[in-house]
PDB file of N, CA and C in Angstrom:
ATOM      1  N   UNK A   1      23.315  45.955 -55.274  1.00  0.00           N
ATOM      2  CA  UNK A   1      24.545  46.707 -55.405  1.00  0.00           C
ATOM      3  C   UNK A   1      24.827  46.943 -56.892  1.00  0.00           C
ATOM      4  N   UNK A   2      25.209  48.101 -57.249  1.00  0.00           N
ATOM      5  CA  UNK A   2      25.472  48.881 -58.544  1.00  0.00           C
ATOM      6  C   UNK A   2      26.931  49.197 -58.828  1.00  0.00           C
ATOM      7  N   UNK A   3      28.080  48.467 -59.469  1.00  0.00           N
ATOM      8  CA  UNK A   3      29.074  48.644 -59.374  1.00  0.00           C
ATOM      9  C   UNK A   3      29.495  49.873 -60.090  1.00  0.00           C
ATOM     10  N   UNK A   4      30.071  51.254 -59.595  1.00  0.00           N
ATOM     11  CA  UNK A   4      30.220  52.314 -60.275  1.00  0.00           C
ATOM     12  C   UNK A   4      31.458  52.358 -60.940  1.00  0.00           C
ATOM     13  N   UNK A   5      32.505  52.183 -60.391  1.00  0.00           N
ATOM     14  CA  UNK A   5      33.875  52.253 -60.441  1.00  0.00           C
ATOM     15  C   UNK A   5      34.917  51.462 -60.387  1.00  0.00           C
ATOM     16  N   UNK A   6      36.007  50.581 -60.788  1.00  0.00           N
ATOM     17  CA  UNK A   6      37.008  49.312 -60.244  1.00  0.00           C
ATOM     18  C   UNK A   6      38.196  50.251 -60.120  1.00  0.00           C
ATOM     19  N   UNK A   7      38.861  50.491 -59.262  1.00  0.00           N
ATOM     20  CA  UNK A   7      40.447  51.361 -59.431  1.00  0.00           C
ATOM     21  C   UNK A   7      41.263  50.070 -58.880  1.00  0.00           C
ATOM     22  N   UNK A   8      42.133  49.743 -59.444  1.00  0.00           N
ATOM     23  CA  UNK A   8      43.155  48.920 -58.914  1.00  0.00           C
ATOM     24  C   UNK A   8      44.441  49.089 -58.064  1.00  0.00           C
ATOM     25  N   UNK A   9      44.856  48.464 -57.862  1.00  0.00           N
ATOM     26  CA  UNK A   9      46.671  48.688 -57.374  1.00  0.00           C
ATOM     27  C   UNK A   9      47.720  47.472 -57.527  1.00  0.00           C
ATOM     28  N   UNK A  10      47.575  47.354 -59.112  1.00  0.00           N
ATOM     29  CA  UNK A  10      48.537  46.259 -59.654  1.00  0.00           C
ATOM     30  C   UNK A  10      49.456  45.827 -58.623  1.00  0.00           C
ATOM     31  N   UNK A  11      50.341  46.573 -57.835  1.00  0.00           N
ATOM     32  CA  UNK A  11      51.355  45.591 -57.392  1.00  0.00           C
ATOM     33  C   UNK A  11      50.952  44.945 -56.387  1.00  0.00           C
ATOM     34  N   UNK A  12      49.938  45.084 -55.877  1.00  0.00           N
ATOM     35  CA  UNK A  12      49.471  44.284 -54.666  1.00  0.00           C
ATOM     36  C   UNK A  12      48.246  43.020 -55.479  1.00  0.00           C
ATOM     37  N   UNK A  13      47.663  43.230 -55.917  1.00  0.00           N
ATOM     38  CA  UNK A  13      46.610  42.263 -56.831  1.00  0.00           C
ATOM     39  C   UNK A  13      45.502  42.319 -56.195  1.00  0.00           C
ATOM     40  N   UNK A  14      45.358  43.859 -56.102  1.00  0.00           N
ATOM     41  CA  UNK A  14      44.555  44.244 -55.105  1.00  0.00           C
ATOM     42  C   UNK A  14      43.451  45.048 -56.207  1.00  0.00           C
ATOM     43  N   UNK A  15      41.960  45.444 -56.353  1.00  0.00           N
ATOM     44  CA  UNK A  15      41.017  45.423 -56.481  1.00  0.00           C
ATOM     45  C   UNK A  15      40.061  46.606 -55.348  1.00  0.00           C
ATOM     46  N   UNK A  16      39.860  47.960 -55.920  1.00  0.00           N
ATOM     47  CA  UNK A  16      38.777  48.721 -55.353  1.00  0.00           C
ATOM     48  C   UNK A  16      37.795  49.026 -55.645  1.00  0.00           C
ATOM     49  N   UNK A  17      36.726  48.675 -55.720  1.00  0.00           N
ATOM     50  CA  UNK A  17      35.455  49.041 -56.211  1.00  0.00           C
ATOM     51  C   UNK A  17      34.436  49.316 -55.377  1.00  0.00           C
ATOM     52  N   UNK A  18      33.953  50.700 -56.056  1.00  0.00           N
ATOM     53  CA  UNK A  18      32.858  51.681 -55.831  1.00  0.00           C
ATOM     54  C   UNK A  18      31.511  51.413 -56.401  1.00  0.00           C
ATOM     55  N   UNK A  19      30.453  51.327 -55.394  1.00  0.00           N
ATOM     56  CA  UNK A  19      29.471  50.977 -55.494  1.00  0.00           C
ATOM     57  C   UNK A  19      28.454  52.034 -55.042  1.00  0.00           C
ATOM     58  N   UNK A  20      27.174  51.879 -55.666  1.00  0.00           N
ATOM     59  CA  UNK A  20      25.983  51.991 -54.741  1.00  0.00           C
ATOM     60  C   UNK A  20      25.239  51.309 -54.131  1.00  0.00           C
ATOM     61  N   UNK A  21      24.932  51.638 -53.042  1.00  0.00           N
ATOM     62  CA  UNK A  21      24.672  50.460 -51.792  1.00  0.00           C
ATOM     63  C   UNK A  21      22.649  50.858 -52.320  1.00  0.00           C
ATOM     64  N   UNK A  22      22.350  49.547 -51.941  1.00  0.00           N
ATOM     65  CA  UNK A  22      21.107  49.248 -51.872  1.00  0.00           C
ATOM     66  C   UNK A  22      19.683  50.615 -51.098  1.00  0.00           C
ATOM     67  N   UNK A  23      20.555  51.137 -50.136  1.00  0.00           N
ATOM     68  CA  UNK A  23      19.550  53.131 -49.945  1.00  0.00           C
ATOM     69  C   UNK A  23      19.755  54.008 -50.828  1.00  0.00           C
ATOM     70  N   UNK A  24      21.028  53.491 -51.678  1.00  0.00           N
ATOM     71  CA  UNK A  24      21.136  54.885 -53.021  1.00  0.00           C
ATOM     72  C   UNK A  24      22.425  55.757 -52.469  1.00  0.00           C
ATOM     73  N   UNK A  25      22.988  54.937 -51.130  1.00  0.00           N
ATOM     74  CA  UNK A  25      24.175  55.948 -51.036  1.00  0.00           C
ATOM     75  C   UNK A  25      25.720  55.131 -51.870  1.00  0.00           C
ATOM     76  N   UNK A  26      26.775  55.538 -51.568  1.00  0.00           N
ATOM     77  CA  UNK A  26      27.801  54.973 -51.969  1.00  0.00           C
ATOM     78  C   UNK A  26      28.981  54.316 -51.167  1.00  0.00           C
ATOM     79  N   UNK A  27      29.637  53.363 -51.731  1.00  0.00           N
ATOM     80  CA  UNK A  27      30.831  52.813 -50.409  1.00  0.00           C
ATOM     81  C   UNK A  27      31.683  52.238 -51.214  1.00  0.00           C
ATOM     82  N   UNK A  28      33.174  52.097 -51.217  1.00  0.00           N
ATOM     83  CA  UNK A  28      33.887  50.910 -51.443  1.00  0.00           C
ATOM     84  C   UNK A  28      34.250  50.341 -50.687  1.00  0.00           C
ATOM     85  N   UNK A  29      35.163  48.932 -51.230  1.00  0.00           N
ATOM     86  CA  UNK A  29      34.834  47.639 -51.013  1.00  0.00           C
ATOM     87  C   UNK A  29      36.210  47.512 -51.858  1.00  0.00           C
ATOM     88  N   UNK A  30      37.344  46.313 -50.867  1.00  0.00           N
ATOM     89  CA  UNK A  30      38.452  46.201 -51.128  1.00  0.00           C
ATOM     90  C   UNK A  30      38.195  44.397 -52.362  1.00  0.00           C
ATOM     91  N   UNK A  31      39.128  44.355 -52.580  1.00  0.00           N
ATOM     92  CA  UNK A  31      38.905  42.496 -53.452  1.00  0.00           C
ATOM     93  C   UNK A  31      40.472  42.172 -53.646  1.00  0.00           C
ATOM     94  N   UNK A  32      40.854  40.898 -53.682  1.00  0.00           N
ATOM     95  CA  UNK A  32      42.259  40.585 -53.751  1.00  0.00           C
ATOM     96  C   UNK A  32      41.950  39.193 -55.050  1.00  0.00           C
ATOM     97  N   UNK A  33      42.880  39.851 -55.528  1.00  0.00           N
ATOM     98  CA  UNK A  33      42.842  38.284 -56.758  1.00  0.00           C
ATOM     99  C   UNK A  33      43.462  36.650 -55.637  1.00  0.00           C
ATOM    100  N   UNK A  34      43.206  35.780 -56.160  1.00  0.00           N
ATOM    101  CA  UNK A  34      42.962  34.652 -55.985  1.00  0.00           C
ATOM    102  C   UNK A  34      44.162  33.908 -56.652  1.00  0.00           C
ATOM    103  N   UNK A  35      45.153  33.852 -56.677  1.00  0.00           N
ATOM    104  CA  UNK A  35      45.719  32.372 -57.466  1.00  0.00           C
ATOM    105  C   UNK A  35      45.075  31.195 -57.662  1.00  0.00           C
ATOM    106  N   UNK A  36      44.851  30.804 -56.905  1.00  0.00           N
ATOM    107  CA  UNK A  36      44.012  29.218 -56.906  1.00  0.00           C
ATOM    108  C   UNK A  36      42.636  29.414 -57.773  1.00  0.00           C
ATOM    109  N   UNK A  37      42.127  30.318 -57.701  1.00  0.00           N
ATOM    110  CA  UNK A  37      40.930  30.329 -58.557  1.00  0.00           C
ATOM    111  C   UNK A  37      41.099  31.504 -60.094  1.00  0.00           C
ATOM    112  N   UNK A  38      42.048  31.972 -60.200  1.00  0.00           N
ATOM    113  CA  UNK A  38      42.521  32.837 -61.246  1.00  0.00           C
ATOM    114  C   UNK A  38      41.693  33.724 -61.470  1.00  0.00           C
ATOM    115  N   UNK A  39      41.196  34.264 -60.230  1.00  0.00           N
ATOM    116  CA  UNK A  39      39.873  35.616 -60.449  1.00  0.00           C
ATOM    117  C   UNK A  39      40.408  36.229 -59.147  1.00  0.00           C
ATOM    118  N   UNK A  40      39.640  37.443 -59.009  1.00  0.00           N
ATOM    119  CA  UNK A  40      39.484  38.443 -58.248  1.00  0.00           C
ATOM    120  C   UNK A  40      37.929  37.759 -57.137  1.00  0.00           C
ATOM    121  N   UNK A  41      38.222  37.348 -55.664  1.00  0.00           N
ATOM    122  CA  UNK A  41      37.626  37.280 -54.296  1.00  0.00           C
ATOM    123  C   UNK A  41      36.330  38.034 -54.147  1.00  0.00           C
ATOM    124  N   UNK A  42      35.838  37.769 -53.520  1.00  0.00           N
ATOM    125  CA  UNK A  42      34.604  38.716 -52.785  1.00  0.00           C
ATOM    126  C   UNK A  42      34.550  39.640 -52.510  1.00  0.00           C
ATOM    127  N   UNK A  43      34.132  40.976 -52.450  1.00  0.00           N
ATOM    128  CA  UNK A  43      34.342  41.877 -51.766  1.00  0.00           C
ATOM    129  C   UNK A  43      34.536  41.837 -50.354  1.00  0.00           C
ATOM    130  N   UNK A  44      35.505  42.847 -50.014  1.00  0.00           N
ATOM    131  CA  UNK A  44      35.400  42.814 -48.487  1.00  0.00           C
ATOM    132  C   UNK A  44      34.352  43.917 -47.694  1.00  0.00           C
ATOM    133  N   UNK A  45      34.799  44.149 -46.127  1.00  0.00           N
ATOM    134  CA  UNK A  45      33.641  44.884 -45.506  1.00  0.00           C
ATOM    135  C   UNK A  45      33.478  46.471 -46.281  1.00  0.00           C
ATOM    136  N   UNK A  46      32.418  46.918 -46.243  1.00  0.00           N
ATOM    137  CA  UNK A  46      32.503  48.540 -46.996  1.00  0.00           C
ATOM    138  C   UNK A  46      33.334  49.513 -46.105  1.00  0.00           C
ATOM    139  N   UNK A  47      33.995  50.264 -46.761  1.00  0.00           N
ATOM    140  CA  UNK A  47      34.811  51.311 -46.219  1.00  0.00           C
ATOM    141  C   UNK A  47      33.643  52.998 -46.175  1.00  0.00           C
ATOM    142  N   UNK A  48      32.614  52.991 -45.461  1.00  0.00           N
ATOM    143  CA  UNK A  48      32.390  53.717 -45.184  1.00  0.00           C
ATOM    144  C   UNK A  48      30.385  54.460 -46.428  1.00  0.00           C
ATOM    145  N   UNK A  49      30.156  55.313 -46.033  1.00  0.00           N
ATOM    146  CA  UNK A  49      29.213  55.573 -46.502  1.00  0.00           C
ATOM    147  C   UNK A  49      29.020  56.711 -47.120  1.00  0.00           C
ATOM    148  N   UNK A  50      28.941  57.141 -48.361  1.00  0.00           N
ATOM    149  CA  UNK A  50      29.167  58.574 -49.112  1.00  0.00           C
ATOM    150  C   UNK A  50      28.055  59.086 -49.736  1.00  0.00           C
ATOM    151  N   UNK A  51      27.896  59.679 -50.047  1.00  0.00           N
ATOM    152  CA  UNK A  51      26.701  60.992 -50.556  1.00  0.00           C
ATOM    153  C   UNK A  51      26.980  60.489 -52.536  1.00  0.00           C
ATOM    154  N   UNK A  52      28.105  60.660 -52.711  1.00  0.00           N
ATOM    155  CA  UNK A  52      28.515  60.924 -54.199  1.00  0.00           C
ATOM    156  C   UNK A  52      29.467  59.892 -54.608  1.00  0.00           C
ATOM    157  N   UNK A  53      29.433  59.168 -55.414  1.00  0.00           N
ATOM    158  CA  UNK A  53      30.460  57.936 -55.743  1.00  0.00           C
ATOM    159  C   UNK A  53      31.876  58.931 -56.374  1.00  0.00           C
ATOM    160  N   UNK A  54      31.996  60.047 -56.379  1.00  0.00           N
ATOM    161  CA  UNK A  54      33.335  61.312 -56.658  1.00  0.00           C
ATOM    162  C   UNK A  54      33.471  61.020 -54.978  1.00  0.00           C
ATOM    163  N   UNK A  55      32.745  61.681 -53.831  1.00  0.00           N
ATOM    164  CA  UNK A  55      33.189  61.514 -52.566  1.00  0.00           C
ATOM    165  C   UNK A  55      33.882  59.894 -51.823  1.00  0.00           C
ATOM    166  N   UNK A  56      33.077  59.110 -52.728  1.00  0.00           N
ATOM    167  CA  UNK A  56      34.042  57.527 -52.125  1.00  0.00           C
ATOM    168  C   UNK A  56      35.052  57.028 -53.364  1.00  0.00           C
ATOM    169  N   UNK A  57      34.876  57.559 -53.751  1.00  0.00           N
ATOM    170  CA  UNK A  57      36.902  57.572 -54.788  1.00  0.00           C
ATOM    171  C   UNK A  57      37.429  58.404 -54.115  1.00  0.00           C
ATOM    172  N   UNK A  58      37.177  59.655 -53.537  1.00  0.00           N
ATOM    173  CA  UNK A  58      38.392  60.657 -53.282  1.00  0.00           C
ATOM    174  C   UNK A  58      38.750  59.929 -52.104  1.00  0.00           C
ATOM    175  N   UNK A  59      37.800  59.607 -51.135  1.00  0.00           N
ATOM    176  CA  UNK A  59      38.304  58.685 -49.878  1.00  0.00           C
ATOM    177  C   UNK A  59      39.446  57.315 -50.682  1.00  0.00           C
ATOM    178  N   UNK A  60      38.915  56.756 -50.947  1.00  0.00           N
ATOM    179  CA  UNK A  60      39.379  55.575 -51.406  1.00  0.00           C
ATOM    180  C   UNK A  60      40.620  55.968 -51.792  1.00  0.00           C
ATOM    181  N   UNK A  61      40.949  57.411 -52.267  1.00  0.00           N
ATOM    182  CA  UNK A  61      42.631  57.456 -53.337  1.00  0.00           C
ATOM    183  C   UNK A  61      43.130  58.321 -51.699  1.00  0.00           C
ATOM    184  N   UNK A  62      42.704  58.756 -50.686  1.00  0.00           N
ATOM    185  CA  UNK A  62      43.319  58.952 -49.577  1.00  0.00           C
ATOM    186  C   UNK A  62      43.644  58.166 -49.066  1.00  0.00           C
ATOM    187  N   UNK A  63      42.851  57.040 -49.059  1.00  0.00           N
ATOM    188  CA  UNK A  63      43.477  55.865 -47.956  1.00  0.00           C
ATOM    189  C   UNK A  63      44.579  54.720 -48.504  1.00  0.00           C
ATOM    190  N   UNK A  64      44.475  54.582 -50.025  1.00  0.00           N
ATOM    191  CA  UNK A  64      45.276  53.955 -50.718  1.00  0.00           C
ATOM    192  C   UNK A  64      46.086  54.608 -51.459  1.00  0.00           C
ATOM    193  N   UNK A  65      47.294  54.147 -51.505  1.00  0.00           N
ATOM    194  CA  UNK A  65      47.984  54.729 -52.957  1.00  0.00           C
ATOM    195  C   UNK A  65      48.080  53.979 -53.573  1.00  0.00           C
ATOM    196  N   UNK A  66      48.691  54.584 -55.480  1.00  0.00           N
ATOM    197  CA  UNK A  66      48.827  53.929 -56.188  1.00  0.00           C
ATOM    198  C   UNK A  66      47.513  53.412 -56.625  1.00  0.00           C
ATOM    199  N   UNK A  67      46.443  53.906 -56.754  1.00  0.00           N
ATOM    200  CA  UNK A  67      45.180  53.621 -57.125  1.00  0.00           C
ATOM    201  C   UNK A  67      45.493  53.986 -58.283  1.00  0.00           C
ATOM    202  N   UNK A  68      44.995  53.234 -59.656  1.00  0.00           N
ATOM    203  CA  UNK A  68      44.873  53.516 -60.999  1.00  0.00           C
ATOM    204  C   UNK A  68      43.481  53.176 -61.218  1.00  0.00           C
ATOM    205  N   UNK A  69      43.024  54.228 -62.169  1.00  0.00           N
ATOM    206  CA  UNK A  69      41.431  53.519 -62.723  1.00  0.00           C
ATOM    207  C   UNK A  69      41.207  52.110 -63.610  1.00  0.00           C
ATOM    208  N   UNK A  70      40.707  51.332 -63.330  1.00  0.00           N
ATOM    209  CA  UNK A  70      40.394  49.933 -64.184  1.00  0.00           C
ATOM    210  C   UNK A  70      39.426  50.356 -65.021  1.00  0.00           C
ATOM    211  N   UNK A  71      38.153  50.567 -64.650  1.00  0.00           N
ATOM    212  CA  UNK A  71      37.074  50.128 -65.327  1.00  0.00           C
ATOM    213  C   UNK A  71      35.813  51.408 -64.584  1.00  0.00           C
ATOM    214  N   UNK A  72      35.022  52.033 -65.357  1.00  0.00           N
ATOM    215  CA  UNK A  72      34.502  52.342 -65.462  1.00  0.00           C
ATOM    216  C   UNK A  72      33.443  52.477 -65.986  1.00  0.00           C
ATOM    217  N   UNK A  73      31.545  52.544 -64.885  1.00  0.00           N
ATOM    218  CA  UNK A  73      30.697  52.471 -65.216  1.00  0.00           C
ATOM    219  C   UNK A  73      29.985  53.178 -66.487  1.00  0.00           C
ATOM    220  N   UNK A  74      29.283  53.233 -67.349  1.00  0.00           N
ATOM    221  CA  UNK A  74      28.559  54.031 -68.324  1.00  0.00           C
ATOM    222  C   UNK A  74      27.446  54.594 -67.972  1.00  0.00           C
ATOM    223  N   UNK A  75      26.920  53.643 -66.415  1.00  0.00           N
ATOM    224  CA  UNK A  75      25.840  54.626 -66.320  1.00  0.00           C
ATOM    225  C   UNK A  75      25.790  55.649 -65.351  1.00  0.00           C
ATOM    226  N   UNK A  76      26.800  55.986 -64.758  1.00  0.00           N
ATOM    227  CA  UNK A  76      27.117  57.329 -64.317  1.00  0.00           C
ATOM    228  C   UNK A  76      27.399  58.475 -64.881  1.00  0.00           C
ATOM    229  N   UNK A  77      27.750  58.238 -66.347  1.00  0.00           N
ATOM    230  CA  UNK A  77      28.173  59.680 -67.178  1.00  0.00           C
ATOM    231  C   UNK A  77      26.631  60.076 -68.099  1.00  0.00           C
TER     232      UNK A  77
END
């Protein structure tokens, strides 16, 4: 797995990140920070399977709001 993208949603301590899955397609994957361990959890199950890591952000900012960008890959540009 190739992490492309992190978009967050501060008020929840919530965590989205866009990946490429191991065939070369794309999916995100929800994460919730942790109190007890002062990090950000495992990913959860993938939300689906995309052609273009632009096509699983645009999903991802439909199904969530309040998505802000965190962090962004270098080797996509």
């Amino acid at each position: 797995m190739q992490i492309i993208k992190i978009l967050s949603v501060p008020r929840e301590k919530q965590q989205i990140v866009i990946y490429r899955t191991a065939t070369g397609n794309f999916s995100f994957a929800k994460r919730w920070w942790v109190d007890e361990i002062g990090a950000y959890g495992e990913l959860g199950p993938a939300c689906g399977i995309y052609d273009t890591p632009v096509a699983a952000e645009k999903e991802a900012r439909s199904r969530i709001e309040g998505l802000e960008t965190f962090e962004e890959s270098d080797s996509i540009h």
